[in-house]
Protein backbone atom coordinates (compact mmCIF):
# COMPACT_ATOMS: atom_id res chain seq x y z
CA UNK A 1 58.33 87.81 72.95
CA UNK A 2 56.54 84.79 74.65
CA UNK A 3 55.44 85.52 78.06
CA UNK A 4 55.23 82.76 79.45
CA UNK A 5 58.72 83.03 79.23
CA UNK A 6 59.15 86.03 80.74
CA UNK A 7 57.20 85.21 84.14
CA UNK A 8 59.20 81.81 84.67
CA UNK A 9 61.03 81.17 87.37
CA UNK A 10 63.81 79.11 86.08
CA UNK A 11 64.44 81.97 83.30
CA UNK A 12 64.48 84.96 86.10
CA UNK A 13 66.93 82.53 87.67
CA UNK A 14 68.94 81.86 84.58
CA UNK A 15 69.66 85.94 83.89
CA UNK A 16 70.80 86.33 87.53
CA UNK A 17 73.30 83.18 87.13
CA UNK A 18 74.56 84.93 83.88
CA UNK A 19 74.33 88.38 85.39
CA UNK A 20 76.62 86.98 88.54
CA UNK A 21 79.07 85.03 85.95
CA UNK A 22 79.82 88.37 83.97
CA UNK A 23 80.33 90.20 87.03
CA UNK A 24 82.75 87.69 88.35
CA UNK A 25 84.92 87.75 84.92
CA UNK A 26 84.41 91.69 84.56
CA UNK A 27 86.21 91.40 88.60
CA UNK A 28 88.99 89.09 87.17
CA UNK A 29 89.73 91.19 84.34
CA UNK A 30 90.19 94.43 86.22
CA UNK A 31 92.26 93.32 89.07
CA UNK A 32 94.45 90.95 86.19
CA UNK A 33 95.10 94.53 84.45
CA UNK A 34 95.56 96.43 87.07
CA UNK A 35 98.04 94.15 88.63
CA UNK A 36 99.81 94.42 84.94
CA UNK A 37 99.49 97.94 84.91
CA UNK A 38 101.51 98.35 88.38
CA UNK A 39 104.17 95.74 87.43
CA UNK A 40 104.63 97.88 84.58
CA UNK A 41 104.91 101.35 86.09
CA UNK A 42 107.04 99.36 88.84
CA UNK A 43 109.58 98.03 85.80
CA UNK A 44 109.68 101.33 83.68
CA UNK A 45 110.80 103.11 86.84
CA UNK A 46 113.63 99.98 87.30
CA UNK A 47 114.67 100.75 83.99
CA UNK A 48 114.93 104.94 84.61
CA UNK A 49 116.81 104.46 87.61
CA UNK A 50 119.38 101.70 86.23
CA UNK A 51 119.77 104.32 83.34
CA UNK A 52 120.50 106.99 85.76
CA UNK A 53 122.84 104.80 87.97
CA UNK A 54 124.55 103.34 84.91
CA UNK A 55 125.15 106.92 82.58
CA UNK A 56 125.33 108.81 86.65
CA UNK A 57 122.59 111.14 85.08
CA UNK A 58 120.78 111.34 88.29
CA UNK A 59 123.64 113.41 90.10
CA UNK A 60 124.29 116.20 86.72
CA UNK A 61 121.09 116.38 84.19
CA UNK A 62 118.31 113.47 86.07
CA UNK A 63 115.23 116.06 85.02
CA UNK A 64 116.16 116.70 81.81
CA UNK A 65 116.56 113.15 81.05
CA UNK A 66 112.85 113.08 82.83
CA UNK A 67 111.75 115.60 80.01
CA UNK A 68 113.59 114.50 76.89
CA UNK A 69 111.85 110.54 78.28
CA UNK A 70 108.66 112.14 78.77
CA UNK A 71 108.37 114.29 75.33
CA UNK A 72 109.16 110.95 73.01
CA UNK A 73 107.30 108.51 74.57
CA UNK A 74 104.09 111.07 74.59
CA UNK A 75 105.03 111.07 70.87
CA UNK A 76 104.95 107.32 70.82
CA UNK A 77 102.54 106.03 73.28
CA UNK A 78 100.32 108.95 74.50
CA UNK A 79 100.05 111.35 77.55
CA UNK A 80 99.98 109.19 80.25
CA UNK A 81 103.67 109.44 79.83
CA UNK A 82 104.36 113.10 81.21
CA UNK A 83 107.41 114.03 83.11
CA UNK A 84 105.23 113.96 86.23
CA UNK A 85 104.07 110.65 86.14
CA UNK A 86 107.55 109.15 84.85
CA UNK A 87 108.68 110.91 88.38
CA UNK A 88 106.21 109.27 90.21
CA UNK A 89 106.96 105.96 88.23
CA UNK A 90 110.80 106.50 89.42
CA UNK A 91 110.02 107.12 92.96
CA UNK A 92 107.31 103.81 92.58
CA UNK A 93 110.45 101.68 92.02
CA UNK A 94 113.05 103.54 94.76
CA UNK A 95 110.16 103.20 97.28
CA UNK A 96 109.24 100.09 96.67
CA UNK A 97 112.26 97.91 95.10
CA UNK A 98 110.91 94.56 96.29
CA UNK A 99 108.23 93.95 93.08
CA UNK A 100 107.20 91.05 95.20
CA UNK A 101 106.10 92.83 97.72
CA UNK A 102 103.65 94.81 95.58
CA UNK A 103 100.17 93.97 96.70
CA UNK A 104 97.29 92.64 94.80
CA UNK A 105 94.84 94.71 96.29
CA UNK A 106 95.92 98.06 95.50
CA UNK A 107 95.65 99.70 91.92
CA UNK A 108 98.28 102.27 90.77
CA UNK A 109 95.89 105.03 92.30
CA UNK A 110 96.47 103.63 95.63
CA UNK A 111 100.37 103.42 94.89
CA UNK A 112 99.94 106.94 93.71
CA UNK A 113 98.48 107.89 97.50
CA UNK A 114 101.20 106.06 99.00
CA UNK A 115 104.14 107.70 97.46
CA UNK A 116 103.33 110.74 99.10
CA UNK A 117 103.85 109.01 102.66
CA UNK A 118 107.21 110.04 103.35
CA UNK A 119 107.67 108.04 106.99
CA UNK A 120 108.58 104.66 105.86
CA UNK A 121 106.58 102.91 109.08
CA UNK A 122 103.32 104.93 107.61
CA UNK A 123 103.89 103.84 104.44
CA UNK A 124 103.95 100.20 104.89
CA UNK A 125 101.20 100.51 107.41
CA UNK A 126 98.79 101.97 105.05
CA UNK A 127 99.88 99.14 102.18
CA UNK A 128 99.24 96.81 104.30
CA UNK A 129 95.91 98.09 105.67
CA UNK A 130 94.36 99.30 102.60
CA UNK A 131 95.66 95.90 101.16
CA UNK A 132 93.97 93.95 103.97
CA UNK A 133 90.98 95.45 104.43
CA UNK A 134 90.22 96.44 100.83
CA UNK A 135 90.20 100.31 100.71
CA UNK A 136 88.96 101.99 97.89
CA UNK A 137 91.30 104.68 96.35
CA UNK A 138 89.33 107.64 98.43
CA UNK A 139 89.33 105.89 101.65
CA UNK A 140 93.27 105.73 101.56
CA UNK A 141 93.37 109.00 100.62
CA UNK A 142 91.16 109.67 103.84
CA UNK A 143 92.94 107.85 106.25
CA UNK A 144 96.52 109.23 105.35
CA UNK A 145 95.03 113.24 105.84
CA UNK A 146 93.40 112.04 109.32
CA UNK A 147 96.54 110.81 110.26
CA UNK A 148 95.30 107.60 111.55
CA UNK A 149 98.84 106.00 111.79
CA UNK A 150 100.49 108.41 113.38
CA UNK A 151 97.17 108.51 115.85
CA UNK A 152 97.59 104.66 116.73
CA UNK A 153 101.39 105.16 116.96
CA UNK A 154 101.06 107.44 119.32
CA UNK A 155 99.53 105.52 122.16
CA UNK A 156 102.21 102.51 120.99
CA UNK A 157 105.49 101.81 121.97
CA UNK A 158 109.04 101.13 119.95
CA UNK A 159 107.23 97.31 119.17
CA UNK A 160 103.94 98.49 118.89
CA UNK A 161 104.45 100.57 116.30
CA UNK A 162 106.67 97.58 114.25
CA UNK A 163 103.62 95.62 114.72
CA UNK A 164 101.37 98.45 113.19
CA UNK A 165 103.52 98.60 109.87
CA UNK A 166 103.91 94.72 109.44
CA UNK A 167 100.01 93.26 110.55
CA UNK A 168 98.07 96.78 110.58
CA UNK A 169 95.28 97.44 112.40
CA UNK A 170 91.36 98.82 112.13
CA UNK A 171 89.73 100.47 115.01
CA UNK A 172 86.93 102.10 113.25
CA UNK A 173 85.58 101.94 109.60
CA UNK A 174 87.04 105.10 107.84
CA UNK A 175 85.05 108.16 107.90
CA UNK A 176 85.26 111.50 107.21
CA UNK A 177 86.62 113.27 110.79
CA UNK A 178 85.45 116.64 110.07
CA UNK A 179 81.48 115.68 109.96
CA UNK A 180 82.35 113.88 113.57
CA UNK A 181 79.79 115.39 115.48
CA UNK A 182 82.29 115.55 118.42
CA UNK A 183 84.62 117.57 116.16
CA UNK A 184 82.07 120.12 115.34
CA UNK A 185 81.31 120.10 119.04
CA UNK A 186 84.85 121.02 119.95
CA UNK A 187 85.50 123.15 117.59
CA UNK A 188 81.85 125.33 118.88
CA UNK A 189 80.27 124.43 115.35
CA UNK A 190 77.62 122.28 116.40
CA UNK A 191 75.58 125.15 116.92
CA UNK A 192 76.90 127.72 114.62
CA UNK A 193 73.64 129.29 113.51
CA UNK A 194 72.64 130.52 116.62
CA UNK A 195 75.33 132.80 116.99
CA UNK A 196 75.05 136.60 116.19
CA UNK A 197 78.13 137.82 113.86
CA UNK A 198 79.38 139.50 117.33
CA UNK A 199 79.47 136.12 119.73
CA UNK A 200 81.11 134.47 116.16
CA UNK A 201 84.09 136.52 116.97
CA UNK A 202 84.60 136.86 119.95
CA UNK A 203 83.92 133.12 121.24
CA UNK A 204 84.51 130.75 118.58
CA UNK A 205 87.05 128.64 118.62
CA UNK A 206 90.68 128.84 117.17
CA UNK A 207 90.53 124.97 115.28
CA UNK A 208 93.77 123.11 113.97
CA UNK A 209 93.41 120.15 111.95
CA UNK A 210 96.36 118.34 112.25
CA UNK A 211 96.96 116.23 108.46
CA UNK A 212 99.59 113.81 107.01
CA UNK A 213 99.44 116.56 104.19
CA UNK A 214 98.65 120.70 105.00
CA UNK A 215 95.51 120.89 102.50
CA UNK A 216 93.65 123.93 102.98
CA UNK A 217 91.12 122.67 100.37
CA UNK A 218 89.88 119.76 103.12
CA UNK A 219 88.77 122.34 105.74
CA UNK A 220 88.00 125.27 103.08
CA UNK A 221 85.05 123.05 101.05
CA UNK A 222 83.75 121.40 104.00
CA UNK A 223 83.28 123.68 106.93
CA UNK A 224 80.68 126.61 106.99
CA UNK A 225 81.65 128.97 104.43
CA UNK A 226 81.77 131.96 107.08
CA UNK A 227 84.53 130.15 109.65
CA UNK A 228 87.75 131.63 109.37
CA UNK A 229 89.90 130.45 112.68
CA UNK A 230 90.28 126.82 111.10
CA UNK A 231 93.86 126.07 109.86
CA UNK A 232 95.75 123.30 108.58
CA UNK A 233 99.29 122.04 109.08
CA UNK A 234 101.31 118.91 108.27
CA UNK A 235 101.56 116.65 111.30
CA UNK A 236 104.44 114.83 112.23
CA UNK A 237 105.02 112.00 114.96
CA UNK A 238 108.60 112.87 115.01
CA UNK A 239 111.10 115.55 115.64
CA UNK A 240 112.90 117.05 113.14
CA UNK A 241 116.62 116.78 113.12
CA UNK A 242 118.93 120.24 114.14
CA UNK A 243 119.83 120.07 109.88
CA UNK A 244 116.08 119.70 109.05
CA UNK A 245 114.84 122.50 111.62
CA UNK A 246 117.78 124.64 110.32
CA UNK A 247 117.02 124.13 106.77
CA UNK A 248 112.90 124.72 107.53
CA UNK A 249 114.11 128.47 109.66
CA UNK A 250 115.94 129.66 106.44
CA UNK A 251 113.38 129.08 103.96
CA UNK A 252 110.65 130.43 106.27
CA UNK A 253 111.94 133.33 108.13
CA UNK A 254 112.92 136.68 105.89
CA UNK A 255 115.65 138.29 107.85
């Protein structure tokens, strides 16, 4: 190799102009098939659910035609065909019937996050902020368990909120709330060591982490093994109808 080569400037610049073209094209190409991957989940989903609505399947035998669909295509195409993706496929299309209002931004993953938002309002304000400002798949996933729409919402009123869903709206760069030093203050963790197992039980504090989604796991792998008053329960920024309440006393409460 000639080394003079190698220690001129003009070919150290040449590999970074190369280096900063092939990143570039390698950018294209994955946001060009992603966005082809979501249009297609979106249209295989349009084509379930004008199966269902045309045959009425939906109303007498919609999961086994989710099955018998999901066992021949595997055949055909490969696993990333099970029932439980076809479902979420389905629900990709009822949720979001406007395929032009799919965003460019977000990869199925991110849909995937978002079909789990339930609240209509938080669902199109975390499209349009992860969209906006560029989240990466885990820092949707954050923001939806801290609850940071319903969080803004609350200090919002009827047109406040509207505006949240439609323009969106950072206040902080997303982090993990449990490492919050002010958290771990609250909740008497700050200075957990120093307590004997005695004091530990008698004056810690009772902690509830309040989540789009109840997920045990979050405060389980992330707070000192030891802590057992910590608890987790799905937050919601509305009341439950008298059906809904009804319906949640019957399957809760063993007479």
């Amino acid at each position: 190799m000639n080394k003079s080569l190698i220690k001129n400037k003009g070919y150290e610049l040449l590999i970074k102009d190369v280096g900063i073209l092939l990143e570039e094209v390698r950018k294209k190409v994955y946001t060009e098939v992603n966005s082809v991957l979501v249009k297609t989940y979106w249209e295989i989903g349009r084509h379930i659910v004008k199966f269902e609505q045309k045959g009425r399947e939906k109303a007498e035998y919609g999961s086994a035609l989710l099955d018998k669909l999901a066992e021949d295509l595997i055949v055909k195409y490969g696993k990333g065909f099970s029932r439980d993706n076809l479902e979420k496929m389905r629900k990709f299309y009822v949720l979001f019937s406007n395929s032009e209002t799919l965003l460019r931004n977000l990869s199925w993953s991110h849909y995937c996050i978002l079909l789990r938002v339930n609240d209509i309002l938080a669902r199109n304000f975390y499209s349009v902020e992860a969209d906006k400002e560029k989240w990466s798949v885990r820092e949707l996933d954050r923001q939806v368990n801290s609850s940071l729409f319903e969080r803004l919402a609350l200090s919002k009123d009827a047109q406040g909120v509207l505006s949240l869903t439609k323009k969106g709206q950072i206040i902080e760069k997303p982090q993990d709330l449990i490492k919050n030093p002010y958290v771990l203050d609250f909740l008497g963790l700050s200075e957990f060591e120093q307590f004997t197992e005695k004091e530990l039980e008698e004056n810690l504090t009772i902690g509830i982490f309040l989540c789009a989604d109840k997920k045990e796991a979050i405060v389980k792998y992330t707070l000192p093994v030891d802590v057992k008053n910590i608890f987790a329960a799905k937050y919601k920024l509305y009341l439950p109808d008298k059906k809904e309440t009804g319906r949640e006393v019957k399957e809760n409460v063993k007479y």
